[in-house]
Protein backbone atom coordinates (compact mmCIF):
# COMPACT_ATOMS: atom_id res chain seq x y z
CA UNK A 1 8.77 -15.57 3.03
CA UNK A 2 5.87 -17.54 4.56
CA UNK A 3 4.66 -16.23 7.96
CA UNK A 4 1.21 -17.56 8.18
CA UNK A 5 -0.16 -20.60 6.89
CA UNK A 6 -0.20 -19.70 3.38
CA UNK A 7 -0.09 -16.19 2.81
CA UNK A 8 3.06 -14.68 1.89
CA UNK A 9 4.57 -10.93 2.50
CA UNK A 10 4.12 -10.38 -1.36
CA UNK A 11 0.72 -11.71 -1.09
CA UNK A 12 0.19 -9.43 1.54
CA UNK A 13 1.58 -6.61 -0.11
CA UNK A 14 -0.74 -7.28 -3.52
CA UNK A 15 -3.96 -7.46 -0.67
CA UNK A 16 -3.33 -4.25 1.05
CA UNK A 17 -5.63 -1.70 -0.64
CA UNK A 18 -8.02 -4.26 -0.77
CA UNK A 19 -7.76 -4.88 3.41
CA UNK A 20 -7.68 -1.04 4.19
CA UNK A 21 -10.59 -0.48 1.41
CA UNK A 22 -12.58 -3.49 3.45
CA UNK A 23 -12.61 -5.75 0.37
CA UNK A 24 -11.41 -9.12 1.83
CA UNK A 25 -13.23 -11.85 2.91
CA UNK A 26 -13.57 -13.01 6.20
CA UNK A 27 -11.27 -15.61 6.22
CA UNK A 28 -8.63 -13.66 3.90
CA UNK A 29 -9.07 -10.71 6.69
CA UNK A 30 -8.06 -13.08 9.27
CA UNK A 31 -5.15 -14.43 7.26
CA UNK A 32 -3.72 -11.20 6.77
CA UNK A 33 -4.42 -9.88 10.64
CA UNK A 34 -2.87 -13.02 11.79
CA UNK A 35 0.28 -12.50 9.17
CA UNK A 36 0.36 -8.88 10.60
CA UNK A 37 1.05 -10.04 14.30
CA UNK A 38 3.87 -12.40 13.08
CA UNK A 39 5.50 -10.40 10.68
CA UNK A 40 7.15 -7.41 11.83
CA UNK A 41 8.30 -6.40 8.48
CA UNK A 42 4.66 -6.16 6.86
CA UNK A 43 3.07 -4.25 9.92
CA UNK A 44 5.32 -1.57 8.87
CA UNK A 45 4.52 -1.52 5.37
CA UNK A 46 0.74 -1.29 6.39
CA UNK A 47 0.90 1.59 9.16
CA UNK A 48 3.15 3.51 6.14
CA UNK A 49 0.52 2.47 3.81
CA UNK A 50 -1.98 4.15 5.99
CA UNK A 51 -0.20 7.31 7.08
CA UNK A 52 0.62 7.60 3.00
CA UNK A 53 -2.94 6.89 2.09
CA UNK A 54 -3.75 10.05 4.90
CA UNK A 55 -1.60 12.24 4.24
CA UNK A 56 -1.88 12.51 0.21
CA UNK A 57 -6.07 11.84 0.99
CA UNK A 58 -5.29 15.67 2.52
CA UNK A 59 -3.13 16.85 -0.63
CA UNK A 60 -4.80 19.30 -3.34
CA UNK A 61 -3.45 19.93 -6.79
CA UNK A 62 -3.09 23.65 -6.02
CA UNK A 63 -0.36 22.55 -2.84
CA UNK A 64 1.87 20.90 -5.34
CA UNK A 65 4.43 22.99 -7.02
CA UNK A 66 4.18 23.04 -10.65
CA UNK A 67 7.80 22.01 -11.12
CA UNK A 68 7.20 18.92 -8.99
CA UNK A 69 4.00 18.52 -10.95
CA UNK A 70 5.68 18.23 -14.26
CA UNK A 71 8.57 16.19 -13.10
CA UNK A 72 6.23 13.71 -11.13
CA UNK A 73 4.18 13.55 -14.91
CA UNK A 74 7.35 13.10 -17.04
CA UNK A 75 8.39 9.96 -14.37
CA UNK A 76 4.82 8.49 -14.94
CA UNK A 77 5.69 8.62 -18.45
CA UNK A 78 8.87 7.28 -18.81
CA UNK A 79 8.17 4.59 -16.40
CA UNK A 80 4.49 3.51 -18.67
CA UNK A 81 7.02 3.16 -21.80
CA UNK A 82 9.60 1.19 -20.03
């Protein structure tokens, strides 16, 4: 999908951690703000990707059961070999 001039959702989506992290250049900032006003779609994947970003920025190692631990692991795993 191409929303403005030439930067596309998945474009957006690969640029995202960059933009919240403060990494783009000026013109690439303005690109994505400006695909941000015309694209609902990819205004909701960044306010999830900031709410995600603050709510495991507040998450310890010690608030995660160990169950989920080891079953969040053994999907990293399986999902590096595939």
């Amino acid at each position: 999908m191409l929303i403005s001039e030439d930067l596309t959702c998945q474009e957006l989506v690969e640029l995202v951690t960059e933009y919240l992290e403060g990494g783009l250049s000026s013109t690439d900032r303005d690109r994505f703000e400006q695909h941000i006003v015309l694209c609902d779609g990819c205004a909701v994947y960044l306010e999830q990707m900031r709410t995600t970003i603050s709510l495991t920025g507040s998450l310890t190692e010690e608030a995660i059961p160990a169950e989920t631990q080891a079953g969040l692991l053994g999907l990293f795993r399986d999902w590096k070999q595939g």
